[in-house]
Protein backbone atom coordinates (compact mmCIF):
# COMPACT_ATOMS: atom_id res chain seq x y z
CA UNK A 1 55.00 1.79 -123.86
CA UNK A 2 51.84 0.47 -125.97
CA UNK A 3 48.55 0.36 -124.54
CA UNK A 4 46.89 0.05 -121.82
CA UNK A 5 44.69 -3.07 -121.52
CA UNK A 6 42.55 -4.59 -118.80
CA UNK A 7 43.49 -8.40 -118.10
CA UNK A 8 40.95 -8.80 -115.30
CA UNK A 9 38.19 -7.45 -113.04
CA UNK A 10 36.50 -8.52 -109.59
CA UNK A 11 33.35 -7.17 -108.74
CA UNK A 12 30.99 -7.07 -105.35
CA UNK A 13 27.32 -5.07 -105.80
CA UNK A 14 24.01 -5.91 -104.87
CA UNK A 15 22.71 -8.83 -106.12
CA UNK A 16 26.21 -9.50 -107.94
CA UNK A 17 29.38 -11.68 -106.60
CA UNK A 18 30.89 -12.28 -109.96
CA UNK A 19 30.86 -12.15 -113.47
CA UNK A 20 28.08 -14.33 -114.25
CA UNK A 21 25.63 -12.89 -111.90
CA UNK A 22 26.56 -9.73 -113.65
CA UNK A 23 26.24 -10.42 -116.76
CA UNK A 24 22.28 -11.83 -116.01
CA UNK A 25 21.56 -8.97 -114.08
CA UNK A 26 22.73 -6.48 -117.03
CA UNK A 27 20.88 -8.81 -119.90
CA UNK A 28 17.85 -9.17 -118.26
CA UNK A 29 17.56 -5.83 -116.90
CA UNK A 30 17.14 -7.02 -113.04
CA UNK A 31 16.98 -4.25 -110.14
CA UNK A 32 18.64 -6.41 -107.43
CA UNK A 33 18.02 -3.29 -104.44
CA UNK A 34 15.96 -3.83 -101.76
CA UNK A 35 14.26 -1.93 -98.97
CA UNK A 36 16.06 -0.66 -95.86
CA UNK A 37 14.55 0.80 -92.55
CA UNK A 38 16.43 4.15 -91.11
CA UNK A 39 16.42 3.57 -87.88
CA UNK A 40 17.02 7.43 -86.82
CA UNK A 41 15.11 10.20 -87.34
CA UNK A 42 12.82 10.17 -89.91
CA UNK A 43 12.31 6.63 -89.39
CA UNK A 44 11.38 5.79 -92.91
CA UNK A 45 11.50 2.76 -95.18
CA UNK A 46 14.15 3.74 -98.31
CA UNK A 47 15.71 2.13 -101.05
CA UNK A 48 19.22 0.95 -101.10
CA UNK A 49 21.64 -1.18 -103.39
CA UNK A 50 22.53 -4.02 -100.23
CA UNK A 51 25.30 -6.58 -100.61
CA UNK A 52 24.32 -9.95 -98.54
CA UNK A 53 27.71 -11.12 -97.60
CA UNK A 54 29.83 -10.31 -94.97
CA UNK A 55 33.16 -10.77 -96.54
CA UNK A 56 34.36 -11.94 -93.28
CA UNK A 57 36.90 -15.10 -94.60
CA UNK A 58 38.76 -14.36 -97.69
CA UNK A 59 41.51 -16.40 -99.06
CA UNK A 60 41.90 -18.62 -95.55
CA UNK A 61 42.29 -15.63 -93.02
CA UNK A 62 39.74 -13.84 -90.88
CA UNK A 63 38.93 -9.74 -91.49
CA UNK A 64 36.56 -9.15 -89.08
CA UNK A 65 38.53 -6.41 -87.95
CA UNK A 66 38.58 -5.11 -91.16
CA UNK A 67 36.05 -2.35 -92.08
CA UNK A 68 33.36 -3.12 -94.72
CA UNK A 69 34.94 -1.32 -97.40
CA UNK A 70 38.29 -2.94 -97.40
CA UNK A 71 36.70 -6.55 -96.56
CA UNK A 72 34.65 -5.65 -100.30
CA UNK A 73 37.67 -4.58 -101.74
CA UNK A 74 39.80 -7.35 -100.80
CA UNK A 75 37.43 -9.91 -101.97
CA UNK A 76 36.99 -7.89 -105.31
CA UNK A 77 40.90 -8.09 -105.44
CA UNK A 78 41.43 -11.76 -104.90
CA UNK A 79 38.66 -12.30 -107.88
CA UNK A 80 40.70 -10.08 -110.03
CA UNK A 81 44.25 -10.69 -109.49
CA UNK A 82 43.27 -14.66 -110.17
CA UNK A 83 41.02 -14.00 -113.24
CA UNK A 84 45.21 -11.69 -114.71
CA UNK A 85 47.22 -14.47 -113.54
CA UNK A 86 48.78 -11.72 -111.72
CA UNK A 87 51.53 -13.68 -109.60
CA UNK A 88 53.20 -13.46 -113.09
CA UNK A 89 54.90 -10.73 -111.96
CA UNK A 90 56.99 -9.42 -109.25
CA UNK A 91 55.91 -7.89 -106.26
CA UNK A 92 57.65 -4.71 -106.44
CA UNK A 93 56.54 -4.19 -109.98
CA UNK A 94 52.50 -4.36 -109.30
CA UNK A 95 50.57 -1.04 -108.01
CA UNK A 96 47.99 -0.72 -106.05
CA UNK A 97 45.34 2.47 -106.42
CA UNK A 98 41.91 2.37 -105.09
CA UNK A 99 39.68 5.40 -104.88
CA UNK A 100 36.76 5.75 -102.05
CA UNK A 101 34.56 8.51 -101.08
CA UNK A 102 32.59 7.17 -98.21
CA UNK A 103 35.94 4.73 -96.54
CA UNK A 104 35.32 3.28 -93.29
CA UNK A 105 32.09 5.88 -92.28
CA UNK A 106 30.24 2.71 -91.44
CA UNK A 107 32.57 1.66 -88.72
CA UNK A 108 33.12 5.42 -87.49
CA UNK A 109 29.10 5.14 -86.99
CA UNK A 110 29.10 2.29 -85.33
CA UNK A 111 31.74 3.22 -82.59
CA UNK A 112 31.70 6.58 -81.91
CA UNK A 113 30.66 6.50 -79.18
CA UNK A 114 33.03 4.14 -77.38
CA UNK A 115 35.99 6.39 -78.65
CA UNK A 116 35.63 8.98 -75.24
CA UNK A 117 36.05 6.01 -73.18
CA UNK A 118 39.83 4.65 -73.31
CA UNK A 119 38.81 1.17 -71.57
CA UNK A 120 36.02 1.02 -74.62
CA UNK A 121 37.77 2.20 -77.94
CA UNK A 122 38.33 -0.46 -80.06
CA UNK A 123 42.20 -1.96 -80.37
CA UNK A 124 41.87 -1.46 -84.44
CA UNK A 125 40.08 2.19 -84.41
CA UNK A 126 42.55 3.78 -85.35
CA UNK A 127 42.27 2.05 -88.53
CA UNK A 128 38.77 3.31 -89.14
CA UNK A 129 40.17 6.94 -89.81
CA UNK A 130 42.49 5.56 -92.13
CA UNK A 131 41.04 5.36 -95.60
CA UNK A 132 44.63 3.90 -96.76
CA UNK A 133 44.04 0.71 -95.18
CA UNK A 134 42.15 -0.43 -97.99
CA UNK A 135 44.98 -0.25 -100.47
CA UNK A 136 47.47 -1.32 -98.00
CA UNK A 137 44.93 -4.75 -97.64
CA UNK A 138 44.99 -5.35 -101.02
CA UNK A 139 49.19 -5.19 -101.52
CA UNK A 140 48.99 -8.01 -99.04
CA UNK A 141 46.33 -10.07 -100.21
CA UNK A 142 47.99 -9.91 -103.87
CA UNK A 143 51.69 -9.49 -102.34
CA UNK A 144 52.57 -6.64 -103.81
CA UNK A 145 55.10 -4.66 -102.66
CA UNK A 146 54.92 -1.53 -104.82
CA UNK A 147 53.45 1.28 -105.40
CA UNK A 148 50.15 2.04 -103.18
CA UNK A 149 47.75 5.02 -102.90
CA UNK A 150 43.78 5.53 -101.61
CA UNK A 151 42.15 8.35 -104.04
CA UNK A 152 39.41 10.17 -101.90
CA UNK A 153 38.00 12.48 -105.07
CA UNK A 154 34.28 11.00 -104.53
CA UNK A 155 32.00 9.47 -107.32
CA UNK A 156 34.94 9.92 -109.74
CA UNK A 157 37.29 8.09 -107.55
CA UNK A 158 37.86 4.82 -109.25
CA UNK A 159 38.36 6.48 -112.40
CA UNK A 160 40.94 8.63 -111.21
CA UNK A 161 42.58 5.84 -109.94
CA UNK A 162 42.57 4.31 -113.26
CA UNK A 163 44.06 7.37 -114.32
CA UNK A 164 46.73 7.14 -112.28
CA UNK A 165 47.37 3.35 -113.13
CA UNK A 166 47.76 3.94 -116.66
CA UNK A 167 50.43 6.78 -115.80
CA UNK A 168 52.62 4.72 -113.94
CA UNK A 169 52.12 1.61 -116.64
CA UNK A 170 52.90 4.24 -119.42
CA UNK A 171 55.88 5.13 -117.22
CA UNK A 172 57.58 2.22 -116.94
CA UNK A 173 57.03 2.67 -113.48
CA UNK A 174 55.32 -0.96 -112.65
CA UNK A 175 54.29 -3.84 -114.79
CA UNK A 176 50.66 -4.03 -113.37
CA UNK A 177 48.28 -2.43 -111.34
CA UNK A 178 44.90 -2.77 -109.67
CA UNK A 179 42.76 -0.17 -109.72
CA UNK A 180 38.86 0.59 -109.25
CA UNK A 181 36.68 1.97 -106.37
CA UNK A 182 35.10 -0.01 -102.63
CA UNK A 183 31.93 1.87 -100.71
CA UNK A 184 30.17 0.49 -98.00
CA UNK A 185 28.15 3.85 -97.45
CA UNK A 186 24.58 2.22 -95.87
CA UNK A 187 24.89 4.23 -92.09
CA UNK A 188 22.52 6.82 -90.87
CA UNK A 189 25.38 9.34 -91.08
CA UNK A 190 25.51 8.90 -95.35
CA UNK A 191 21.46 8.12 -95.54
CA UNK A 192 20.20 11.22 -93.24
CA UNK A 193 23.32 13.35 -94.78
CA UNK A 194 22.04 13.09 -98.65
CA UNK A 195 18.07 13.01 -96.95
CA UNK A 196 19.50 16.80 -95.95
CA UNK A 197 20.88 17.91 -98.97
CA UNK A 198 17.53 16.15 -100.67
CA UNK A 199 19.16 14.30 -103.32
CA UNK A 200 19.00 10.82 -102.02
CA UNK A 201 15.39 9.10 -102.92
CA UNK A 202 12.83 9.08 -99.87
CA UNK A 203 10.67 6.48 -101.96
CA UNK A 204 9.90 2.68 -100.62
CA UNK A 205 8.77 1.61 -104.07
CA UNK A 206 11.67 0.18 -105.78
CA UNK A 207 10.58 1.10 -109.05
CA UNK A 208 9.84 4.56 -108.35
CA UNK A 209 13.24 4.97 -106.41
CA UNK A 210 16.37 6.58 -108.38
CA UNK A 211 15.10 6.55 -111.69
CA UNK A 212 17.77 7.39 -114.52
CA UNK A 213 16.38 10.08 -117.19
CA UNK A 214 12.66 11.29 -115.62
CA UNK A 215 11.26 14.38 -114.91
CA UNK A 216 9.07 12.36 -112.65
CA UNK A 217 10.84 11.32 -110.17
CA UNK A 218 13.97 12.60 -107.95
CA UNK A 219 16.75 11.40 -105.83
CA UNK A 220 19.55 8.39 -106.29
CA UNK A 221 19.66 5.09 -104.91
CA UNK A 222 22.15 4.75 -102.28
CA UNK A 223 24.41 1.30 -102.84
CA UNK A 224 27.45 -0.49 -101.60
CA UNK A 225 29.93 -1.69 -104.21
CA UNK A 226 33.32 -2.58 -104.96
CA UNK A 227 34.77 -2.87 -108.58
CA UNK A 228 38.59 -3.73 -109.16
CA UNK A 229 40.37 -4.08 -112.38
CA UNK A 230 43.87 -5.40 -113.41
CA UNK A 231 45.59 -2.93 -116.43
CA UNK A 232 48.78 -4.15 -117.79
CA UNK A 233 50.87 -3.11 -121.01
CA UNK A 234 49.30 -4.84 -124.00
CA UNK A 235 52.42 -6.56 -125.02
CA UNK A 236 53.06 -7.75 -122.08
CA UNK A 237 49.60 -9.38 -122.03
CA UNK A 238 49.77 -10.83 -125.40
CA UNK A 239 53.67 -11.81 -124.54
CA UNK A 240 52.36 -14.20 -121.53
CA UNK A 241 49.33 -15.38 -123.43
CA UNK A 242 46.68 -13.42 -121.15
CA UNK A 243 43.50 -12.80 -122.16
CA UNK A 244 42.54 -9.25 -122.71
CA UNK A 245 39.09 -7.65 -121.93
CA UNK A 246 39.21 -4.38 -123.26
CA UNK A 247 41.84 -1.35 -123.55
CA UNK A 248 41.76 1.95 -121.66
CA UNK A 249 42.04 4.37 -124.50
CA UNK A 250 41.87 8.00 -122.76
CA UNK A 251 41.06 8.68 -119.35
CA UNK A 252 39.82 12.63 -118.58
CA UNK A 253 39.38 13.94 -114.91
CA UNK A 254 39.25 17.50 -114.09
CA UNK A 255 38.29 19.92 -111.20
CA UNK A 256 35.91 22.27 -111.88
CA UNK A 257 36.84 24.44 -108.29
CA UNK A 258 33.28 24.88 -106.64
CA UNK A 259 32.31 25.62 -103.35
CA UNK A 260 31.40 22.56 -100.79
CA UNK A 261 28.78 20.72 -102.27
CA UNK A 262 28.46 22.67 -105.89
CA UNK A 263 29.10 22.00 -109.16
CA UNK A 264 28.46 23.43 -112.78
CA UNK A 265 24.83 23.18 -113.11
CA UNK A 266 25.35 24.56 -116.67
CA UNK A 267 27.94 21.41 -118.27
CA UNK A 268 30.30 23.15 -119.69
CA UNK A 269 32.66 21.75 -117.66
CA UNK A 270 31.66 18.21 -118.22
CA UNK A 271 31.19 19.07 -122.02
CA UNK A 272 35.06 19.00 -122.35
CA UNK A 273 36.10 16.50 -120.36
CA UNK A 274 33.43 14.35 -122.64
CA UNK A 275 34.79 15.56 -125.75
CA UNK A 276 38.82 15.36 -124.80
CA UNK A 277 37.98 12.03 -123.75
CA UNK A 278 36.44 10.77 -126.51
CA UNK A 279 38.06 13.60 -129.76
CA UNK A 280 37.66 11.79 -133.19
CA UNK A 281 35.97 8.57 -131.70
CA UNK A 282 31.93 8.49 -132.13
CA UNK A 283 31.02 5.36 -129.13
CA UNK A 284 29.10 2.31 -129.87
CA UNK A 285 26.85 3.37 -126.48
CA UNK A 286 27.80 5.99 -123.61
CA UNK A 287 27.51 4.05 -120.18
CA UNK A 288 26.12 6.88 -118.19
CA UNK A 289 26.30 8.47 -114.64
CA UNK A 290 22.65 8.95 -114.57
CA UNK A 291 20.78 7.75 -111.70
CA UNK A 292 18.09 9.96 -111.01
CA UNK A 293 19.54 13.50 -109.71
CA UNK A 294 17.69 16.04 -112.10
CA UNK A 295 20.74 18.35 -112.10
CA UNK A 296 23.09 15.33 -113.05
CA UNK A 297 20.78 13.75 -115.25
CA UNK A 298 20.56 16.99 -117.26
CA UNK A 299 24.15 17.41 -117.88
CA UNK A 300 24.26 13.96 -119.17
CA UNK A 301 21.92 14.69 -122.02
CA UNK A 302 23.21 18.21 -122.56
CA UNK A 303 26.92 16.68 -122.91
CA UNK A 304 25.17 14.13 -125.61
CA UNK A 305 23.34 15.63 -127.75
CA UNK A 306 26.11 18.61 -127.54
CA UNK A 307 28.06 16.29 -129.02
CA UNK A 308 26.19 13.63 -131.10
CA UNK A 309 22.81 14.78 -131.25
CA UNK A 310 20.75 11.65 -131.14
CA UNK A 311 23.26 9.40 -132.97
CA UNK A 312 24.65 7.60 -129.95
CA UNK A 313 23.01 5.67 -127.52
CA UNK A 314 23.35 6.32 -123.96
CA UNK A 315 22.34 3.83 -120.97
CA UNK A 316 22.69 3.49 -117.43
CA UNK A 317 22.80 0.53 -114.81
CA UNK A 318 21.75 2.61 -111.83
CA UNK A 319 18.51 1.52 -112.08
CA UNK A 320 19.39 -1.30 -111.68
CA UNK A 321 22.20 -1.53 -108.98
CA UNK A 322 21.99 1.75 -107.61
CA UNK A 323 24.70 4.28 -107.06
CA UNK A 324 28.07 3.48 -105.09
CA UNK A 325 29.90 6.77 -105.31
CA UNK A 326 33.63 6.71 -105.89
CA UNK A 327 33.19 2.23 -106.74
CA UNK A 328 30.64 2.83 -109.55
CA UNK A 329 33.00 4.26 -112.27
CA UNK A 330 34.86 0.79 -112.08
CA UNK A 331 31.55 -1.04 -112.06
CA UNK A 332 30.45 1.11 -115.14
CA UNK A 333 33.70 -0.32 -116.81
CA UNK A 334 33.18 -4.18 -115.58
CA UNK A 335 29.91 -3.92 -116.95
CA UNK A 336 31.21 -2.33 -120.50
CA UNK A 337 33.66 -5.29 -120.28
CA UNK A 338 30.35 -7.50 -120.47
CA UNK A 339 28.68 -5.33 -123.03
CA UNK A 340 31.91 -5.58 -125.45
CA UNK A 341 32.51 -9.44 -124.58
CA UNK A 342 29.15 -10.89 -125.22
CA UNK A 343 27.97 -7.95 -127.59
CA UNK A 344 25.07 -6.12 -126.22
CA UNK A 345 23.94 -2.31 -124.80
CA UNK A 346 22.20 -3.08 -121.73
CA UNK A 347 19.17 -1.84 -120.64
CA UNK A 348 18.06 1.83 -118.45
CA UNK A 349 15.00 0.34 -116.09
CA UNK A 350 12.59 2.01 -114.33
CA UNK A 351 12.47 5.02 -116.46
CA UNK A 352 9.85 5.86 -119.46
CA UNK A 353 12.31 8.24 -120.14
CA UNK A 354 9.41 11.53 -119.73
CA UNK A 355 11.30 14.84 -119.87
CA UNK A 356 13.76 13.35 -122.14
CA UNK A 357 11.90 12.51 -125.50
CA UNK A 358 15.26 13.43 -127.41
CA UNK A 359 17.49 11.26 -125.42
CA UNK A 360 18.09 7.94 -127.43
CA UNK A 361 18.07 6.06 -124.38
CA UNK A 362 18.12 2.30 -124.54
CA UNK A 363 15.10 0.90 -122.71
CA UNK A 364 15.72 -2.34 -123.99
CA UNK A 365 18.33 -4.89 -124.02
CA UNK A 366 19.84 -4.61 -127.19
CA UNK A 367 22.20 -6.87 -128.66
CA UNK A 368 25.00 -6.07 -131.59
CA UNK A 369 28.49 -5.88 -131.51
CA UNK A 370 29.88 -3.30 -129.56
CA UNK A 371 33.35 -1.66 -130.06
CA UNK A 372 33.84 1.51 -127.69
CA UNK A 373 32.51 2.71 -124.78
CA UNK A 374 32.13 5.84 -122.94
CA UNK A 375 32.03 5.63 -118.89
CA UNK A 376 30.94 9.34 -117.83
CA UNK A 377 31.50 10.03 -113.58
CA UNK A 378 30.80 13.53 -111.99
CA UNK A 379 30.42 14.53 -108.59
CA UNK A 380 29.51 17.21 -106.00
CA UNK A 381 32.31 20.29 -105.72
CA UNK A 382 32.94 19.90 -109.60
CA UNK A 383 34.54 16.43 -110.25
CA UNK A 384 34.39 15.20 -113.33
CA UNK A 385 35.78 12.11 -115.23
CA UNK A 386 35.28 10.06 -118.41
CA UNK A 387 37.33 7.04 -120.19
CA UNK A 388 37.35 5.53 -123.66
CA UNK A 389 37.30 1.96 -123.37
CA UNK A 390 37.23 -0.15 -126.50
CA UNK A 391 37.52 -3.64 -127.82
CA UNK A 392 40.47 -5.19 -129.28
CA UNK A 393 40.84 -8.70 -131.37
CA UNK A 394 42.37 -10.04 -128.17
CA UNK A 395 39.56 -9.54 -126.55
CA UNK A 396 37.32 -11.07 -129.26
């Protein structure tokens, strides 16, 4: 069937409602997070990636009922589908697969309590427990009519679900599909949850607060985010005269089988998912999953140098948006889109990079022409994911 290529991305994060304000952020290194107050105990000050927009008319009609997540995803989704053209096709031929970790835990929060009260639960509740409605929003947005599944496999999520698209693409299956990841994790359940587990950061300093690749600092900056890409067979692309972005080369994911809340401390695991990913290809840059968790930040420079020593540069945009779970795999990609489009690695902030002297980590915008990049996810119970994305002379 050819390759798999991307034809067009939407993308909500802090500080960032489209491809322009993402591109400045990455070039100029910006942190766009902001402080929060936790309202429960400990009432502290934190730092969190915050999205000022409440995505509440989208496209002429009204999702206030909608949780946060799918009102993100939707608007991601509208951006995307108009950036492919993607009425091109027909309805039952375009997929739908969006991964979440976190899905409507905002909303379950917020009305908890009136759900032991008949008279006081909420007419579209029921919806709240129902992680699908996020895909399901998105087939009608874009009028789609085929395939649609929600991934739940945490901060790998939207690169599963890129995984998947590219299956049923390969297939034959469908003719396009959207893909990528929606959080809207900012609740007391999420912030005192990771405060337990002590790996979210407890500093109010922004700078100081998830800091990729330092053995100074500790913890990850929690963010809300919602990345959404359209993939389509290459030929097809070229056949309607679309512009293409970038192509999914490879996409790894594997299970590593831990307990609740574990994972392979050692990277091993992560090691070959890096290396089947990438085989004979050496990247331009590897766009990281580092954002400040010491165990996480250590694999990431273990699964490197493993593998190229200090001949590839690695860099990560946590510091600068913070970390949206199962959404930041497709944001990683959006912003490799960038990187490959208007040819630079961007920056790792906040870091001085102590404790990892033989990482070649790129603390500085740095422009040349990039061809392939490597987008590394891994999460808690042994989830790990990585995709090959490189240029093409379409996309030039």
């Amino acid at each position: 069937m050819g390759e798999i290529v991307i034809t067009g991305y939407g993308i909500k994060a802090p500080g960032v409602h489209n491809k322009t304000n993402l591109l400045d952020v990455l070039r100029n290194g910006k942190c766009t997070q902001s402080i929060i107050h936790n309202n429960t105990l400990p009432k502290t000050s934190i730092v969190a990636g915050v999205i000022e927009d409440y995505f509440i008319e989208i496209n002429g009609k009204n999702y206030k009922r909608y949780p946060r997540f799918t009102r993100m995803a939707v608007a991601a989704a509208l951006d995307a589908a108009t950036m492919s053209n993607l009425h091109y096709y027909k309805p039952h031929r375009i997929g739908v697969i969006i991964g979440t970790a976190a899905g409507a835990i905002l909303e379950i929060e917020q009305y908890s309590s009136q759900f032991f009260d008949l008279k006081t639960t909420p007419l579209h509740g029921v919806a709240f427990a129902d992680s699908h409605t996020v895909s399901n929003s998105v087939s009608e947005l874009i009028g789609s009519c085929g395939p649609s599944f929600t991934i739940s496999t945490g901060c790998t999520a939207s690169l599963d679900a890129v995984s998947i698209g590219k299956l049923l693409l390969e297939s034959g299956d469908i003719d396009a599909c959207i893909v990528g990841g929606t959080e809207a994790p900012l609740g007391q359940w999420t912030m005192n949850g990771f405060n337990k587990i002590r790996s979210l950061s407890t500093e109010s300093v922004i700078e100081k607060a998830g800091v990729p690749f330092s053995s100074e600092h500790s913890g990850f900056v929690l963010s809300e985010g919602a990345g959404l890409l359209v993939l389509e067979r290459k030929q097809n692309a070229i056949e309607r005269g679309q512009k293409i972005y970038g192509v999914i080369e490879r996409v790894v994911s594997r299970n590593e089988g831990q307990s609740l809340l574990k994972s392979d401390i050692t990277g091993k695991h992560m090691l070959e998912v890096f290396q089947d990913s990438l085989q004979d290809t050496k990247p331009t840059y590897i766009n990281s999953q580092a954002l400040g968790l010491k165990a996480n930040d250590q694999i990431e420079r273990f699964i490197l140098t493993e593998t190229f020593g200090s001949e590839v540069p690695i860099s990560s945009i946590k510091g600068m948006l913070g970390h949206s779970f199962g959404a930041m795999g497709a944001i990683q990609i959006i912003s490799s889109l960038l990187s490959m489009e208007y040819g630079f690695i961007p920056p790792t902030i906040k870091t001085n990079g102590v404790g990892f002297e033989d990482v070649p980590i790129v603390l500085e915008t740095r422009y040349q022409d990039v061809e392939s990049v490597c987008i590394t996810t891994h999460g808690s119970s042994g989830n790990n994911a990585c995709l090959l994305l490189t240029n093409s002379l379409e996309a030039k």
